[in-house]
PDB file of N, CA and C in Angstrom:
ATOM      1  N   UNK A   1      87.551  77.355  92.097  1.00  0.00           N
ATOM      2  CA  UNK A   1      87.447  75.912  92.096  1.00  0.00           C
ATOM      3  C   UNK A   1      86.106  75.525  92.690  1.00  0.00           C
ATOM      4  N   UNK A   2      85.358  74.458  92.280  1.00  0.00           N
ATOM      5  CA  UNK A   2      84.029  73.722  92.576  1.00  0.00           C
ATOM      6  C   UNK A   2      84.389  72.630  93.142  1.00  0.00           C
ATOM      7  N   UNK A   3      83.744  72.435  94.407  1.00  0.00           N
ATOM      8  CA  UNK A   3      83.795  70.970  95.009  1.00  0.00           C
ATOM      9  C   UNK A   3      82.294  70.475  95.087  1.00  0.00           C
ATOM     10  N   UNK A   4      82.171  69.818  94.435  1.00  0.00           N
ATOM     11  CA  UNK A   4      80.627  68.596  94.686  1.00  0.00           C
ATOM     12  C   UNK A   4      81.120  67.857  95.305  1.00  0.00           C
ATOM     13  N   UNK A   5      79.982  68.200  96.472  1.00  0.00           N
ATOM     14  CA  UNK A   5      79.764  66.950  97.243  1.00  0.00           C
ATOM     15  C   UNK A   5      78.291  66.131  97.208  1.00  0.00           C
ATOM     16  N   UNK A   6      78.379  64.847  97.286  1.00  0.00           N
ATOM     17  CA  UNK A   6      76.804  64.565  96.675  1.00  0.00           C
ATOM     18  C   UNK A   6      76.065  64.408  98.654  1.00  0.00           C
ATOM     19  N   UNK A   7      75.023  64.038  98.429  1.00  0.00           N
ATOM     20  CA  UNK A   7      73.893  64.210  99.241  1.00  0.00           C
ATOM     21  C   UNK A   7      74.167  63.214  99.654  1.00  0.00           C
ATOM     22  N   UNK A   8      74.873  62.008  99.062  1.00  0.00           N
ATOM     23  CA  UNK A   8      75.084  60.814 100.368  1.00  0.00           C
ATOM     24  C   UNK A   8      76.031  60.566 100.554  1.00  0.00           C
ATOM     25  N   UNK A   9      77.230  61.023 100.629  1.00  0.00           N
ATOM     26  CA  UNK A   9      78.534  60.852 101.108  1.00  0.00           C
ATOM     27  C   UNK A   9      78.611  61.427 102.503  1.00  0.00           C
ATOM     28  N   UNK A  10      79.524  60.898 103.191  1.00  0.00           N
ATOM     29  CA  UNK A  10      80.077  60.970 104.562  1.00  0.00           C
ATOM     30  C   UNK A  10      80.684  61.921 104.690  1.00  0.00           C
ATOM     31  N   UNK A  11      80.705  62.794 105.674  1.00  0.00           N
ATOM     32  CA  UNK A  11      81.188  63.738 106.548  1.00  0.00           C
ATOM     33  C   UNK A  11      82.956  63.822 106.378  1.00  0.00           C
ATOM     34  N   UNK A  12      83.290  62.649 106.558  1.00  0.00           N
ATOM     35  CA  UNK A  12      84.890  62.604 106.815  1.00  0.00           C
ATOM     36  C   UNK A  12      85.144  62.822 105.037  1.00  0.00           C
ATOM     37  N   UNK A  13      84.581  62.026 104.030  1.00  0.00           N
ATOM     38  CA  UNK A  13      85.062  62.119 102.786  1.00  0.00           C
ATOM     39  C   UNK A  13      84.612  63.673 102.260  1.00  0.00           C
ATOM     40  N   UNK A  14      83.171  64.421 102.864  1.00  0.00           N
ATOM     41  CA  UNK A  14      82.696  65.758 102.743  1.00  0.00           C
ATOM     42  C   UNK A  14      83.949  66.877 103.108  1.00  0.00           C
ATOM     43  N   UNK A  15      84.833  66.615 104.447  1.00  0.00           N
ATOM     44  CA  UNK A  15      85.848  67.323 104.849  1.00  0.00           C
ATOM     45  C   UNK A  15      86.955  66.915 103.851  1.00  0.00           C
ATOM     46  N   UNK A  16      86.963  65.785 103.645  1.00  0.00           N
ATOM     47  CA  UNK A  16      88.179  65.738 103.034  1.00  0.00           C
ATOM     48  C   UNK A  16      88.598  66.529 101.600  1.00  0.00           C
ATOM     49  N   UNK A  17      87.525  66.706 101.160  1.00  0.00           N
ATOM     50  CA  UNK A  17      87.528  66.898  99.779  1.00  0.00           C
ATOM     51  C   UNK A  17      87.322  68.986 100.150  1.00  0.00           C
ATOM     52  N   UNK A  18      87.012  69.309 101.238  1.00  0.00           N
ATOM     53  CA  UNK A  18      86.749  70.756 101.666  1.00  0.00           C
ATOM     54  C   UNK A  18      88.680  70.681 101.869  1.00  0.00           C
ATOM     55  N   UNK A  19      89.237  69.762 102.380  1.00  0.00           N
ATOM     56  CA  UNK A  19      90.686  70.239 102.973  1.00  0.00           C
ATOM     57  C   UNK A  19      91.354  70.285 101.136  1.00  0.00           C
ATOM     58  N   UNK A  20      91.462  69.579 100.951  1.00  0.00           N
ATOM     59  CA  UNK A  20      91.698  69.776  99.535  1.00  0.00           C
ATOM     60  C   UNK A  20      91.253  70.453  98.427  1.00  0.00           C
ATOM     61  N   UNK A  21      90.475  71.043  98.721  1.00  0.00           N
ATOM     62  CA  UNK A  21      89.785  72.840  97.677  1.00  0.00           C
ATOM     63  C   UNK A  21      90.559  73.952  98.157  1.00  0.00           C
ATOM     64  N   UNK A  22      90.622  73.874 100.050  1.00  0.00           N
ATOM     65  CA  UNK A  22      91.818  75.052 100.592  1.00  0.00           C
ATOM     66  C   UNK A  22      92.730  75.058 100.589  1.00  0.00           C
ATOM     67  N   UNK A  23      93.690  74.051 100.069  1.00  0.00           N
ATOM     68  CA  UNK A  23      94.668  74.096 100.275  1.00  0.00           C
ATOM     69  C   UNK A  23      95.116  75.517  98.912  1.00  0.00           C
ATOM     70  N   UNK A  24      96.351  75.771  99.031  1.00  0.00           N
ATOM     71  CA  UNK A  24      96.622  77.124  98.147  1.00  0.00           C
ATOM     72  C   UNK A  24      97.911  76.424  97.838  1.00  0.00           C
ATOM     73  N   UNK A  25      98.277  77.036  96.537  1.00  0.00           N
ATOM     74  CA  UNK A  25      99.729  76.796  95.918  1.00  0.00           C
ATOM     75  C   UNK A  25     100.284  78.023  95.680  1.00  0.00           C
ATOM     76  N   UNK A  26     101.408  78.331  96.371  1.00  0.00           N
ATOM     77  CA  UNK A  26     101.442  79.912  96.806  1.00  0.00           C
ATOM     78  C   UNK A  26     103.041  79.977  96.136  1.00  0.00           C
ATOM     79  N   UNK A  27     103.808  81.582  96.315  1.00  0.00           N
ATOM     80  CA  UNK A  27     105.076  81.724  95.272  1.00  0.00           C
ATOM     81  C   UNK A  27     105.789  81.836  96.890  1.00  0.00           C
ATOM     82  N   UNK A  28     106.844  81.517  96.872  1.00  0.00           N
ATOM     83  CA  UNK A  28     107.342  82.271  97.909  1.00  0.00           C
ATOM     84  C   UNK A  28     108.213  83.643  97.349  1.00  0.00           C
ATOM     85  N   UNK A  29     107.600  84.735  97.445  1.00  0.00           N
ATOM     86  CA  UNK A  29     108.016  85.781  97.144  1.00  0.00           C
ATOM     87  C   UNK A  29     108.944  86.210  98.138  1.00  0.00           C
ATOM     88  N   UNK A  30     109.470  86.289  98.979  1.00  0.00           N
ATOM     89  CA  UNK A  30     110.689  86.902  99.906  1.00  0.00           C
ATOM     90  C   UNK A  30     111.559  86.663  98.723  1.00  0.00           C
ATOM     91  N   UNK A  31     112.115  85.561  98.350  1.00  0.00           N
ATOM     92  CA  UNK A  31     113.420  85.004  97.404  1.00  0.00           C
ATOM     93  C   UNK A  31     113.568  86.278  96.599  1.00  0.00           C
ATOM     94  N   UNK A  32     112.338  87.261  96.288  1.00  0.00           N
ATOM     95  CA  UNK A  32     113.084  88.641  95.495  1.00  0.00           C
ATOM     96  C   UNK A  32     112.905  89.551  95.510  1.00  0.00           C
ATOM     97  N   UNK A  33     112.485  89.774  97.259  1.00  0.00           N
ATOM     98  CA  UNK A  33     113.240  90.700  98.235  1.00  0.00           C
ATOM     99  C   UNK A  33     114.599  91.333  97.910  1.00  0.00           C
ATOM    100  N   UNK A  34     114.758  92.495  96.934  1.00  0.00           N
ATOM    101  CA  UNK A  34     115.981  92.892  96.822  1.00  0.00           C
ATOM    102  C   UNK A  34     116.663  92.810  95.900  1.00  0.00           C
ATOM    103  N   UNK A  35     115.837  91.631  95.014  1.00  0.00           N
ATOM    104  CA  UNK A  35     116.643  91.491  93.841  1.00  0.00           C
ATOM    105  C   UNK A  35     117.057  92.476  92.810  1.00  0.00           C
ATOM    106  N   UNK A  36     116.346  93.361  92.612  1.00  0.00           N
ATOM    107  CA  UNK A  36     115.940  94.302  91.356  1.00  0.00           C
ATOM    108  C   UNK A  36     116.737  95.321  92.300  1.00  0.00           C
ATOM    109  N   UNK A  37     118.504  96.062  91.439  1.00  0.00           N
ATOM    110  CA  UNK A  37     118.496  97.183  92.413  1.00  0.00           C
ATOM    111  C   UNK A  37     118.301  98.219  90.705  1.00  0.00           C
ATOM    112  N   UNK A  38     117.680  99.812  91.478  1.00  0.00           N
ATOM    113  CA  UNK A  38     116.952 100.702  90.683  1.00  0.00           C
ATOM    114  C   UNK A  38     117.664 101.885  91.082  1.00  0.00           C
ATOM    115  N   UNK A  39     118.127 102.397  90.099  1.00  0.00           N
ATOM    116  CA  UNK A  39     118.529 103.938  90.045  1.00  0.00           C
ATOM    117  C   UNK A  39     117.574 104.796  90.178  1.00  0.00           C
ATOM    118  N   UNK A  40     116.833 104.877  89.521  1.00  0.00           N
ATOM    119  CA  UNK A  40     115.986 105.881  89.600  1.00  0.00           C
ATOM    120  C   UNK A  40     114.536 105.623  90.319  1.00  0.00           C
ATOM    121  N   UNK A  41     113.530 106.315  90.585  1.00  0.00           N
ATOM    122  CA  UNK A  41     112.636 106.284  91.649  1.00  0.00           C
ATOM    123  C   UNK A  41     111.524 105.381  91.090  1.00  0.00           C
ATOM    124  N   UNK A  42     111.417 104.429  91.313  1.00  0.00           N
ATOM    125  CA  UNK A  42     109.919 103.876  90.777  1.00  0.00           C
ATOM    126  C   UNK A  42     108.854 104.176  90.667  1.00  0.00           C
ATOM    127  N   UNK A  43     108.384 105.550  91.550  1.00  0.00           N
ATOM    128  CA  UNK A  43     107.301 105.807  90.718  1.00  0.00           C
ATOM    129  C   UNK A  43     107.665 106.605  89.701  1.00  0.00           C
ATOM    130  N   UNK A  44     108.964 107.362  89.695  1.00  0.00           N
ATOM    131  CA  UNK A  44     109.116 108.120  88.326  1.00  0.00           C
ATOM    132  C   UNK A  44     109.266 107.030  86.824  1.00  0.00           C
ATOM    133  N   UNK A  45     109.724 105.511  87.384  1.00  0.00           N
ATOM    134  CA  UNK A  45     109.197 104.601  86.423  1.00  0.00           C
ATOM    135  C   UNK A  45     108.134 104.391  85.840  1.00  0.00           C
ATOM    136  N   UNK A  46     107.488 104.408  86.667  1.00  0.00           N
ATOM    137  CA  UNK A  46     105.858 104.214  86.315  1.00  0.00           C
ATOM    138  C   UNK A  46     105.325 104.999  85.530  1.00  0.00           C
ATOM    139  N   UNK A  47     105.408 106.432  86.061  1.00  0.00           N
ATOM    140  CA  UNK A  47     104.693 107.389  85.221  1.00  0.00           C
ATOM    141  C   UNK A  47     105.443 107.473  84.042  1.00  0.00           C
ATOM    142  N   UNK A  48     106.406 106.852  83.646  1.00  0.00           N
ATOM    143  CA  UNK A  48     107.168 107.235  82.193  1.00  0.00           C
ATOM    144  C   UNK A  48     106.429 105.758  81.571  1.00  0.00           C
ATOM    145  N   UNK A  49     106.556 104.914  81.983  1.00  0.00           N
ATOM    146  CA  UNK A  49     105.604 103.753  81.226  1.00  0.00           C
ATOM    147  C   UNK A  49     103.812 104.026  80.843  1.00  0.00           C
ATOM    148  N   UNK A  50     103.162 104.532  82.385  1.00  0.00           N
ATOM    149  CA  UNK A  50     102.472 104.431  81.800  1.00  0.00           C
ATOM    150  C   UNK A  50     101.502 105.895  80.429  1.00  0.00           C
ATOM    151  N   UNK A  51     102.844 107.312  79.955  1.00  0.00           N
ATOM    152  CA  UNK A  51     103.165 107.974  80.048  1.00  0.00           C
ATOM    153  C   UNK A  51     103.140 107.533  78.264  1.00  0.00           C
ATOM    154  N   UNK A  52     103.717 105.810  78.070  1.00  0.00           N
ATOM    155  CA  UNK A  52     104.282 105.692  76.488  1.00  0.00           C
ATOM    156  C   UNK A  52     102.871 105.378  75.546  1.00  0.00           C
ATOM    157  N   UNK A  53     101.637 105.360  76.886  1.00  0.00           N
ATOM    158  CA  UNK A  53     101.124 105.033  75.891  1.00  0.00           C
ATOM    159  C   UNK A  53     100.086 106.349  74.782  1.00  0.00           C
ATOM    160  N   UNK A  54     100.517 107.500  75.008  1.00  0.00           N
ATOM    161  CA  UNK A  54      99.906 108.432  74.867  1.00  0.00           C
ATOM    162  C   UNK A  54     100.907 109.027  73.613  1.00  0.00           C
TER     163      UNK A  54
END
């Protein structure tokens, strides 16, 4: 993301517009903590996927 700020604007409107570039829109990932239960070993998943493309 780009924030312009011009050369004559104020400090408080300069921050303001810096608080609003940082802000982040984030997942809350805990919620699937656990979700997925797996028989078999995940990395032995892996290597069979990435395994199909050959």
């Amino acid at each position: 993301m780009v924030t312009i700020v011009k050369k004559g604007s104020d400090k408080k409107e300069a921050a303001k517009q810096l608080k609003k570039a940082l802000k982040t829109k984030g997942v809350d990932t805990r919620k699937y903590c656990g979700v997925i239960k797996l028989v078999e070993d995940p990395l032995e998943i892996q290597k069979k996927m990435r395994d199909e493309w050959e």
